[in-house]
PDB file of N, CA and C in Angstrom:
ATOM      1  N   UNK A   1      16.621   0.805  17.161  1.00  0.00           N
ATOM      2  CA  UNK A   1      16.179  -0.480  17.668  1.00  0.00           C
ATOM      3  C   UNK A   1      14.775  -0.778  17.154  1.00  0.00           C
ATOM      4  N   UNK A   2      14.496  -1.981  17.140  1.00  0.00           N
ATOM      5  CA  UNK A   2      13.286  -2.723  16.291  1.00  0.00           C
ATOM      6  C   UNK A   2      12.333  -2.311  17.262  1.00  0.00           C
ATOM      7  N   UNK A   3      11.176  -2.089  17.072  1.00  0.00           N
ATOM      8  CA  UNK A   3       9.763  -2.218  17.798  1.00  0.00           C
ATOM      9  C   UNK A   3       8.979  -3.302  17.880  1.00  0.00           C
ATOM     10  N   UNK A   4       9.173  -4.062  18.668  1.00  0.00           N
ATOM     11  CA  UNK A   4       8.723  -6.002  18.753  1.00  0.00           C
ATOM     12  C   UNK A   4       7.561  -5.516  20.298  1.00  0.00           C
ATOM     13  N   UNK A   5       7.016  -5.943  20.492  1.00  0.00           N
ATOM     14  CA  UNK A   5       5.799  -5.856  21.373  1.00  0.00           C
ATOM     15  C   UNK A   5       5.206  -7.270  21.575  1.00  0.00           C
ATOM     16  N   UNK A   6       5.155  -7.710  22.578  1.00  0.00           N
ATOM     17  CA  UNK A   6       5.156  -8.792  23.232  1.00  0.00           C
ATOM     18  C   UNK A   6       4.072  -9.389  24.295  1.00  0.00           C
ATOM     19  N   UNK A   7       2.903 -10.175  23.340  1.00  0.00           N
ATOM     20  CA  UNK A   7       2.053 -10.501  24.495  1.00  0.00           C
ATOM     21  C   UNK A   7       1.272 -12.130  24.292  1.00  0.00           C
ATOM     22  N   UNK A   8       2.259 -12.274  25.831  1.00  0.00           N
ATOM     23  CA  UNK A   8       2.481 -13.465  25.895  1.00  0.00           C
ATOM     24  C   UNK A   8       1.594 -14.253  27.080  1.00  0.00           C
ATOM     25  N   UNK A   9       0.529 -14.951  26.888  1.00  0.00           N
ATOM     26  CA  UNK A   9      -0.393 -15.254  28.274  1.00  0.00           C
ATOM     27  C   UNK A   9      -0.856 -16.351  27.723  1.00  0.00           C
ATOM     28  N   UNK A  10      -1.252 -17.140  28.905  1.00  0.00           N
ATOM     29  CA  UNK A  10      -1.936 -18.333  29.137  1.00  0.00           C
ATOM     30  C   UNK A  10      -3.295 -18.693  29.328  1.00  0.00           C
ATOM     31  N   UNK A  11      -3.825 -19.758  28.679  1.00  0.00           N
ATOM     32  CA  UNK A  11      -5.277 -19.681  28.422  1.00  0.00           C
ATOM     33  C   UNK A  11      -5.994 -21.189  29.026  1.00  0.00           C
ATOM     34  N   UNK A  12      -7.307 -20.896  29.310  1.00  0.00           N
ATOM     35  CA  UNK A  12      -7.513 -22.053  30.015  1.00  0.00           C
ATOM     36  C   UNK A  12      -7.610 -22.408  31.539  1.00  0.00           C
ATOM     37  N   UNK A  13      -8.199 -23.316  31.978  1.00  0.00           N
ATOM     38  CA  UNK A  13      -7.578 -24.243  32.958  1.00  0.00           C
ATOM     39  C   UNK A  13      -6.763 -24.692  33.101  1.00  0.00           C
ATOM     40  N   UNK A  14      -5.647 -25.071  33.927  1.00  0.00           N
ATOM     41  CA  UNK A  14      -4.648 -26.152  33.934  1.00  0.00           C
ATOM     42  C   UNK A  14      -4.927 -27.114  34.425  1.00  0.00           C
ATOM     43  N   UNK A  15      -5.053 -28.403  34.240  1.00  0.00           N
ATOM     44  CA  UNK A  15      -5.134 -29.960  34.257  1.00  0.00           C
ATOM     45  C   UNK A  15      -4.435 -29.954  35.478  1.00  0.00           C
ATOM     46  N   UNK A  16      -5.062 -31.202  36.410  1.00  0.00           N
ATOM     47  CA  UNK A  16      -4.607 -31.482  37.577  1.00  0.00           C
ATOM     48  C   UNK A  16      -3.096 -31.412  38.005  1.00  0.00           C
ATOM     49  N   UNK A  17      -2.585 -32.190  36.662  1.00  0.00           N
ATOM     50  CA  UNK A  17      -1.153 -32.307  36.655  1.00  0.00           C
ATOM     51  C   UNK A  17      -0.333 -31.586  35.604  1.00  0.00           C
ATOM     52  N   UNK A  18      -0.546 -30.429  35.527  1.00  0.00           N
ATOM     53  CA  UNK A  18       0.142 -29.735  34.190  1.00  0.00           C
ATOM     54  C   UNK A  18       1.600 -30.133  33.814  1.00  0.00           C
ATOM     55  N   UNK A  19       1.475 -30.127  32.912  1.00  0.00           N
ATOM     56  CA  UNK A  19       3.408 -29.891  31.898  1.00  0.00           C
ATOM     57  C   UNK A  19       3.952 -29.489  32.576  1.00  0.00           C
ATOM     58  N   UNK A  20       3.744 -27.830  32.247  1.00  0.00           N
ATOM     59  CA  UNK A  20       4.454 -27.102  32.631  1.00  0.00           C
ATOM     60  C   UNK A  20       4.168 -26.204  34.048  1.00  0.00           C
ATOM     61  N   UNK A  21       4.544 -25.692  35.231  1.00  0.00           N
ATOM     62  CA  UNK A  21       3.836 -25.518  36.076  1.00  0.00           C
ATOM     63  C   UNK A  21       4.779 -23.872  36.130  1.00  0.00           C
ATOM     64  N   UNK A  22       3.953 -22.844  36.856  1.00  0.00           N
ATOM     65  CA  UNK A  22       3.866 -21.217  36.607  1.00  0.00           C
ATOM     66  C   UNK A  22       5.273 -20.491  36.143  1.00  0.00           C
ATOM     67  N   UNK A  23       6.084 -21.600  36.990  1.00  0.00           N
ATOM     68  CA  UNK A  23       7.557 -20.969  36.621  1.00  0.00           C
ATOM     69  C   UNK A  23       8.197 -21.190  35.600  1.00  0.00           C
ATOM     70  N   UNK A  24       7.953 -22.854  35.360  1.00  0.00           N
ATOM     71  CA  UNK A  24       8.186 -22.689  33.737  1.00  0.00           C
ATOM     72  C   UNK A  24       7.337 -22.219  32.676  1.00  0.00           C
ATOM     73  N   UNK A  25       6.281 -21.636  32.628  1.00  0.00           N
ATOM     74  CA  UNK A  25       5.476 -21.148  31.886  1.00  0.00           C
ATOM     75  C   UNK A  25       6.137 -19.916  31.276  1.00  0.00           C
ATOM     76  N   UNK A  26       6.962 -18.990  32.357  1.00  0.00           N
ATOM     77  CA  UNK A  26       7.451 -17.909  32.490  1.00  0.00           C
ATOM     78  C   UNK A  26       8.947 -18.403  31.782  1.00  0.00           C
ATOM     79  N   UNK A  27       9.555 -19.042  32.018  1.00  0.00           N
ATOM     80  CA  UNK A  27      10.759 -19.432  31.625  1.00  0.00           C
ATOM     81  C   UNK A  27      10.643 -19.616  29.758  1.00  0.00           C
ATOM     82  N   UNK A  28       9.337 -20.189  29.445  1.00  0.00           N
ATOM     83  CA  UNK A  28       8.946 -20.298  28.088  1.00  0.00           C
ATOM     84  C   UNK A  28       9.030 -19.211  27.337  1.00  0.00           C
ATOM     85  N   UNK A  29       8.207 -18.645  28.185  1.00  0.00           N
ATOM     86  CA  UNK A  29       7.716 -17.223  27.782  1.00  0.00           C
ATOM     87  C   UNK A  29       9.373 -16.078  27.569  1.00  0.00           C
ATOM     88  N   UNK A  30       9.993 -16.228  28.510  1.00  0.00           N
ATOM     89  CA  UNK A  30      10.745 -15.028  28.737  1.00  0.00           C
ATOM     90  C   UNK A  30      12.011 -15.828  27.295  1.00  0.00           C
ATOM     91  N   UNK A  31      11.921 -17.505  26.668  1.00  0.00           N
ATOM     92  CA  UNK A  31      12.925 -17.864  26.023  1.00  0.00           C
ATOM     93  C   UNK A  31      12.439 -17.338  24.308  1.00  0.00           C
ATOM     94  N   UNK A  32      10.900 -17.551  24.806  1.00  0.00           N
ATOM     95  CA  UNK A  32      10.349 -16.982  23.129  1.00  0.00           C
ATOM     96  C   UNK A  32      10.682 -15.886  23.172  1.00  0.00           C
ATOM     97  N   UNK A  33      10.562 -14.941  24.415  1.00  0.00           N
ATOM     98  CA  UNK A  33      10.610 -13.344  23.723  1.00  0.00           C
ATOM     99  C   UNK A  33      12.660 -13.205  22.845  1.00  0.00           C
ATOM    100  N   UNK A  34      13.599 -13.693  23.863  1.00  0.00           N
ATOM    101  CA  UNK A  34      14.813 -13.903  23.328  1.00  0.00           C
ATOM    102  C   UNK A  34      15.102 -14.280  22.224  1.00  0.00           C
ATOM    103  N   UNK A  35      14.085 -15.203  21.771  1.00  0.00           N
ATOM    104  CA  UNK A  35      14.333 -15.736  20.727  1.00  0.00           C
ATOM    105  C   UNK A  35      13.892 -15.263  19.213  1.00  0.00           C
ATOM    106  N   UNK A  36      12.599 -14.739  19.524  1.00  0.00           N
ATOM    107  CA  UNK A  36      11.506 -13.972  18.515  1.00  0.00           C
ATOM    108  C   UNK A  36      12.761 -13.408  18.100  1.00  0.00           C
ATOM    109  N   UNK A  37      12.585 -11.937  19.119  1.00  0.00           N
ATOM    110  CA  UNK A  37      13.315 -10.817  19.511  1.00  0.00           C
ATOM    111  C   UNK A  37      14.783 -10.708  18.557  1.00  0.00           C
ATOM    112  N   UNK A  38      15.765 -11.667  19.019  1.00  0.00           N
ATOM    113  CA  UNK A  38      16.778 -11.521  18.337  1.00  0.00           C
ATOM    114  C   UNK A  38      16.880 -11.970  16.884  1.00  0.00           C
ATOM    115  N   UNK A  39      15.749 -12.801  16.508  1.00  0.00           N
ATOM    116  CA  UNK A  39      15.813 -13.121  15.281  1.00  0.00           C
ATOM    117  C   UNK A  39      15.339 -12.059  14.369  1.00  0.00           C
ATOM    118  N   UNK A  40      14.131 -11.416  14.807  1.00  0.00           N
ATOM    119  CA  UNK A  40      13.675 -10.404  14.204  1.00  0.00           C
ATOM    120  C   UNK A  40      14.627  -8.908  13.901  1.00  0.00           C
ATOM    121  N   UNK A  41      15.265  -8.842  15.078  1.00  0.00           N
ATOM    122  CA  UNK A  41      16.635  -7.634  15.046  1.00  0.00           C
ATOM    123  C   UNK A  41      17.495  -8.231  14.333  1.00  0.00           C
ATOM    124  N   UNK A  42      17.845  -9.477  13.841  1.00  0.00           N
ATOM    125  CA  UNK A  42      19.195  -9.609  13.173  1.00  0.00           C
ATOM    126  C   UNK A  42      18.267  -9.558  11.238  1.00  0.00           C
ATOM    127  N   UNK A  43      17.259  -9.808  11.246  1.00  0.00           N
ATOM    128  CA  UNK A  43      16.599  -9.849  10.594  1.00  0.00           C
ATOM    129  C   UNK A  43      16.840  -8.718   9.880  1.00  0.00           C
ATOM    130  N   UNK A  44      16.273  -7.614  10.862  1.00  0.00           N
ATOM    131  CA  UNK A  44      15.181  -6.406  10.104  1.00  0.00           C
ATOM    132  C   UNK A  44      16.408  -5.037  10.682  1.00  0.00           C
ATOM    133  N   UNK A  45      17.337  -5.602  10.911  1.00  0.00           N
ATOM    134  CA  UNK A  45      18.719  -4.500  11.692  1.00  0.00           C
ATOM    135  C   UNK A  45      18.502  -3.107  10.713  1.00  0.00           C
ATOM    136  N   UNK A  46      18.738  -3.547   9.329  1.00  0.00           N
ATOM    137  CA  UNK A  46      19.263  -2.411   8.466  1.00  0.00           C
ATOM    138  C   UNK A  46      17.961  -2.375   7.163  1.00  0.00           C
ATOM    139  N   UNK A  47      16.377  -2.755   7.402  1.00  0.00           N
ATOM    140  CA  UNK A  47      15.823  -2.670   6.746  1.00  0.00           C
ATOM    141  C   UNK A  47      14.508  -1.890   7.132  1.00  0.00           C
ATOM    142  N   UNK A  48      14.729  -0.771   6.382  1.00  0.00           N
ATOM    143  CA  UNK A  48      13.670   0.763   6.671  1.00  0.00           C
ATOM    144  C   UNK A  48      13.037   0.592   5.092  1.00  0.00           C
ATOM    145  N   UNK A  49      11.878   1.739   4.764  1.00  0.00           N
ATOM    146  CA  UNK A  49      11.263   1.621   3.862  1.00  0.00           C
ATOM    147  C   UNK A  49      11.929   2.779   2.896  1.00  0.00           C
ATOM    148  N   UNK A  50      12.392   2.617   2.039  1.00  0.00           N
ATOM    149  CA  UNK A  50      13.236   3.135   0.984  1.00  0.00           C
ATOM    150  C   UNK A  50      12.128   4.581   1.123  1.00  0.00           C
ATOM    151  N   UNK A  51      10.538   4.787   0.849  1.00  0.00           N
ATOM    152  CA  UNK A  51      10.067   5.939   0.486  1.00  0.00           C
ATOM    153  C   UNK A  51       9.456   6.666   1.499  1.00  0.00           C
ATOM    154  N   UNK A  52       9.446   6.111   2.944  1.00  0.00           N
ATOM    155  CA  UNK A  52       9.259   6.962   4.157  1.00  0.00           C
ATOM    156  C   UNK A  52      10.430   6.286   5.524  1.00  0.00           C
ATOM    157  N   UNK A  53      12.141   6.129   4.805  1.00  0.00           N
ATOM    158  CA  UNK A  53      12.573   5.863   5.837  1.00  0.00           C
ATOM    159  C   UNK A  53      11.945   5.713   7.434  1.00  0.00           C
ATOM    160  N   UNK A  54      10.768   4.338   7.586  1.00  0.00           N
ATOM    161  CA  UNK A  54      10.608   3.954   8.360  1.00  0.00           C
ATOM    162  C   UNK A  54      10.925   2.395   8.453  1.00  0.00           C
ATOM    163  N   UNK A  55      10.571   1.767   9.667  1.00  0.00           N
ATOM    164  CA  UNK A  55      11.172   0.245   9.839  1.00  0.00           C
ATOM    165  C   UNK A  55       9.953  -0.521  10.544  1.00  0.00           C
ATOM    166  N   UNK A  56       9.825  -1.232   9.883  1.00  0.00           N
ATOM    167  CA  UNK A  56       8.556  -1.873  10.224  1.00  0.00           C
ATOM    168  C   UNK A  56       8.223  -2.344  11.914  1.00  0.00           C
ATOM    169  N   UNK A  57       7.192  -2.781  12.420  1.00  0.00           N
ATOM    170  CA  UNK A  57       6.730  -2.509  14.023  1.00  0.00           C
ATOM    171  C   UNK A  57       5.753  -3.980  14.149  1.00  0.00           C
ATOM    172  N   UNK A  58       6.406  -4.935  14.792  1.00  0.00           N
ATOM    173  CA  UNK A  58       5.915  -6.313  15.185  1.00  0.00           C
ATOM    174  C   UNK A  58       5.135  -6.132  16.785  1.00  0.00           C
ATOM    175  N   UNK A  59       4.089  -7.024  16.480  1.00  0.00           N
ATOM    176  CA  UNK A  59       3.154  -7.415  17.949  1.00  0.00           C
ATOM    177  C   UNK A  59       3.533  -9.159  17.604  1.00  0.00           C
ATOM    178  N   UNK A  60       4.123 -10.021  18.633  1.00  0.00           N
ATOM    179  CA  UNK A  60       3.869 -11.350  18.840  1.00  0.00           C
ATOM    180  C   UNK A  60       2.868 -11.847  19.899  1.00  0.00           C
ATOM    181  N   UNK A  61       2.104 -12.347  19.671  1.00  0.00           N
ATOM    182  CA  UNK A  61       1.056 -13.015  20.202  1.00  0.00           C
ATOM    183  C   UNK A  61       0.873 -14.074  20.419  1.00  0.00           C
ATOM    184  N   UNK A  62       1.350 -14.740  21.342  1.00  0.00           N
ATOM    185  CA  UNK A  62       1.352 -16.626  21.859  1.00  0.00           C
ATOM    186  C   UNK A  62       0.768 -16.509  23.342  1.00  0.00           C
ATOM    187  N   UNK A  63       0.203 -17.863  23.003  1.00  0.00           N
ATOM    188  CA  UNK A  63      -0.890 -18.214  24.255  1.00  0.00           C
ATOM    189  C   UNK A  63      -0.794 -19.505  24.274  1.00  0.00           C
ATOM    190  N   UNK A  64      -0.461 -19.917  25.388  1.00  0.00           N
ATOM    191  CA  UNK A  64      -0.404 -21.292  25.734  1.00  0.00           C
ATOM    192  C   UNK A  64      -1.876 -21.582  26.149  1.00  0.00           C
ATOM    193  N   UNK A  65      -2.524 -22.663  25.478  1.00  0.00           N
ATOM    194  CA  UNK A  65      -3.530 -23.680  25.786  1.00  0.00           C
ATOM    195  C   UNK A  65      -3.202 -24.293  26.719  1.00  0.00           C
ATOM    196  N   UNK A  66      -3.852 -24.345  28.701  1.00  0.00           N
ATOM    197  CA  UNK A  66      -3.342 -25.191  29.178  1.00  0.00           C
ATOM    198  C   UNK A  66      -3.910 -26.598  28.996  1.00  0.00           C
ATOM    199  N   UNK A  67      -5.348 -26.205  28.407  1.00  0.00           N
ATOM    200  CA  UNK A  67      -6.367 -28.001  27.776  1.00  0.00           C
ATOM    201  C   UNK A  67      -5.321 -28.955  27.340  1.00  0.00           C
ATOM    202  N   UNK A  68      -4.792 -28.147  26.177  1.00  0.00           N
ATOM    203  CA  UNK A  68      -3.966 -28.779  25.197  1.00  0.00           C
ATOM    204  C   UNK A  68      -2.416 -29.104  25.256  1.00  0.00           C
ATOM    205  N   UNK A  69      -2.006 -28.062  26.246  1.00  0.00           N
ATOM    206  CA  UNK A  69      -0.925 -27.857  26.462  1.00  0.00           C
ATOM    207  C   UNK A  69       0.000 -27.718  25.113  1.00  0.00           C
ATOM    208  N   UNK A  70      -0.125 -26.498  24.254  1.00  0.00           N
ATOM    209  CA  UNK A  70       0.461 -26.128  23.305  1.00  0.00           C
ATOM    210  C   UNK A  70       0.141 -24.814  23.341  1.00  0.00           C
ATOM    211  N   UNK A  71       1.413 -23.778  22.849  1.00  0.00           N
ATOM    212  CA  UNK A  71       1.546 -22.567  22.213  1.00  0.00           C
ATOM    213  C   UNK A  71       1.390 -22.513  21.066  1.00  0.00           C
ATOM    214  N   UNK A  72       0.237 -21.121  20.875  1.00  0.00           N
ATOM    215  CA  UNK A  72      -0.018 -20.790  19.326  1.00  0.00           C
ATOM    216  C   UNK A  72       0.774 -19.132  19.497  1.00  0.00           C
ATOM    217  N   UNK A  73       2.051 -19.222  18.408  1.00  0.00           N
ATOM    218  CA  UNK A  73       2.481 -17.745  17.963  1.00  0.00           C
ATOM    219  C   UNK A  73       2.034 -16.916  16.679  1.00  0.00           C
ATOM    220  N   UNK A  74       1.744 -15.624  16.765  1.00  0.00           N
ATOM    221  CA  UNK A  74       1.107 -15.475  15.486  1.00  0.00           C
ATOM    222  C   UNK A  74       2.095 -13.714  15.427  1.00  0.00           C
ATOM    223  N   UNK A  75       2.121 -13.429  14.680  1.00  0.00           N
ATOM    224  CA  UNK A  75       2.865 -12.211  14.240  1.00  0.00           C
ATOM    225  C   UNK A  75       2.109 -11.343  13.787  1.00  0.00           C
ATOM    226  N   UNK A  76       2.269  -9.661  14.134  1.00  0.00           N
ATOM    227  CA  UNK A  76       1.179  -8.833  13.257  1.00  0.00           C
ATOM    228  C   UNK A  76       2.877  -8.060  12.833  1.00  0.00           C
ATOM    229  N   UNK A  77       2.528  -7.613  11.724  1.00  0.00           N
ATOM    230  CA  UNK A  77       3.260  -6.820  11.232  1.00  0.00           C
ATOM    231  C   UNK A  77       2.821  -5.301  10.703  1.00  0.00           C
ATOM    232  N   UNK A  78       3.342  -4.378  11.086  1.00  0.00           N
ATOM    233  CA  UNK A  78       2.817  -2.734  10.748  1.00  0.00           C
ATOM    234  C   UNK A  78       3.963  -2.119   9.639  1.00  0.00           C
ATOM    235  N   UNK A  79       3.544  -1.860   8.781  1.00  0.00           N
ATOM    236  CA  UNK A  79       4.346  -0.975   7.994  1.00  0.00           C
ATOM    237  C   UNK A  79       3.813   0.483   7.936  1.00  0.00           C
ATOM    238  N   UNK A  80       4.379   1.529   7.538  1.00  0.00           N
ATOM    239  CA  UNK A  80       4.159   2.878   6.604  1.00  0.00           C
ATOM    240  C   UNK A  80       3.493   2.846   5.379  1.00  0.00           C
ATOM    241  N   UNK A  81       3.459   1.661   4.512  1.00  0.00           N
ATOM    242  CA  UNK A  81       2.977   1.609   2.938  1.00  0.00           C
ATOM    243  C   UNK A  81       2.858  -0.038   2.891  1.00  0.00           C
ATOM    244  N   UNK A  82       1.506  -0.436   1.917  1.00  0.00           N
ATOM    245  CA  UNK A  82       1.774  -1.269   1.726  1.00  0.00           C
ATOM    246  C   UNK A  82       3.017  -2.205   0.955  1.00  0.00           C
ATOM    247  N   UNK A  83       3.392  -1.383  -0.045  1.00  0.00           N
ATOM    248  CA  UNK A  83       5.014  -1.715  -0.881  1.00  0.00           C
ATOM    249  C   UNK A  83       5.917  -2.409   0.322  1.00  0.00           C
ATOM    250  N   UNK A  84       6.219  -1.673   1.459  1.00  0.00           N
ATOM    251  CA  UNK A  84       7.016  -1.441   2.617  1.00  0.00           C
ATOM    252  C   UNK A  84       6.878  -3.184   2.939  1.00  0.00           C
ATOM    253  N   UNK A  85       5.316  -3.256   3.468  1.00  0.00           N
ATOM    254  CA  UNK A  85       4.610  -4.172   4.012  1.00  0.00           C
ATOM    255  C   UNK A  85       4.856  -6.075   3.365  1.00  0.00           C
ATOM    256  N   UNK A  86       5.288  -5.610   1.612  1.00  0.00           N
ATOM    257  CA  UNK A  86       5.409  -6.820   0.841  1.00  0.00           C
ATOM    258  C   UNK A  86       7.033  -6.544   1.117  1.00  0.00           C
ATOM    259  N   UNK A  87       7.601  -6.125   1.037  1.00  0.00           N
ATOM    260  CA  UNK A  87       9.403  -6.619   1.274  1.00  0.00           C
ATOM    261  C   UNK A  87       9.704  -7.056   2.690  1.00  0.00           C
ATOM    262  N   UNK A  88       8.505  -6.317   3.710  1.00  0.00           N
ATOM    263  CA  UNK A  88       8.787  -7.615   5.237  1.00  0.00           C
ATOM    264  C   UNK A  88       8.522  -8.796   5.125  1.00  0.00           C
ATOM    265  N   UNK A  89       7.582  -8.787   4.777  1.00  0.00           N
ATOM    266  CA  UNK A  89       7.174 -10.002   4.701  1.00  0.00           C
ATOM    267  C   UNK A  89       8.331 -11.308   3.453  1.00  0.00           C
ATOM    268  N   UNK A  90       8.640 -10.827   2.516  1.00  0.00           N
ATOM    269  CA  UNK A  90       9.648 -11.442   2.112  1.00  0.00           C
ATOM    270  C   UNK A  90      10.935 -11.801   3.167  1.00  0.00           C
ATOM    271  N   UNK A  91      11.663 -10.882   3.547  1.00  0.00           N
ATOM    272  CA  UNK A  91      12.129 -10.861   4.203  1.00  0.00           C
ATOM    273  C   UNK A  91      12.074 -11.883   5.318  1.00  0.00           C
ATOM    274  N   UNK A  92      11.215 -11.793   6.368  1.00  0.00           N
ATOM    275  CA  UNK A  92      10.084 -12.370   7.402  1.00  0.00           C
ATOM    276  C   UNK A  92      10.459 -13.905   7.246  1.00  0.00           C
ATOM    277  N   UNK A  93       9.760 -14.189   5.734  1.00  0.00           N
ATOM    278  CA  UNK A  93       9.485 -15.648   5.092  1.00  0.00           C
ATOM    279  C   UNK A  93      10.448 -16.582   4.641  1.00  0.00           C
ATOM    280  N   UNK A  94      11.593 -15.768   4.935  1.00  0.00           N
ATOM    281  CA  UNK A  94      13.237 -16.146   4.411  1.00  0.00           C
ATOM    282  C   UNK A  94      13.561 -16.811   5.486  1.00  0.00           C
ATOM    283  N   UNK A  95      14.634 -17.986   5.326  1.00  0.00           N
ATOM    284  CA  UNK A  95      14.808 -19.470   6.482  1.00  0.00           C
ATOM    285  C   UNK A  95      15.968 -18.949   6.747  1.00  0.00           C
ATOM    286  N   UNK A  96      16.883 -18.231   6.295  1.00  0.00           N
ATOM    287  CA  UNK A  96      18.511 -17.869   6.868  1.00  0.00           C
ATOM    288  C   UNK A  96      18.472 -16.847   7.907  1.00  0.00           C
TER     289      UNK A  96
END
């Protein structure tokens, strides 16, 4: 199984009248991790690093602005080698 690590929090004040209010914040939250999550496993299922049979190790990082009321997601990616590191990322950058 993939190693995806997940940290997902809210930033800010919330505006008198927020968007989204605590429960759906959580509902957001718990649809990105489903969503990251399975894309990244259907993704990266059967792709290890040919010269230290390892499989690369994701941190997602989104934070909802409540000012702004928008999520920023950002991805770290860990490999074994850099070589390793350029075929995730191909991979990663691929729309199918």
């Amino acid at each position: 199984m993939l190693d995806i690590d997940f940290d997902l929090r809210v930033d800010g004040q919330a505006p008198a009248e927020p968007f989204l209010d605590r429960y759906e914040l959580e509902q957001m939250f718990e649809g990105a991790r489903r969503s990251i999550g399975a894309s990244l496993q259907r993704k990266f299922a059967n792709i290890v690093c040919e010269e230290h049979a390892q499989a690369p190790r994701f941190k997602i990082t989104g934070i909802y602005d409540n000012a702004i009321e928008e999520m920023d997601i950002q991805y770290h990616v860990d490999t074994c080698c850099q070589r390793f590191l350029l075929r995730v990322m191909q991979v990663l950058n691929k729309r199918a």
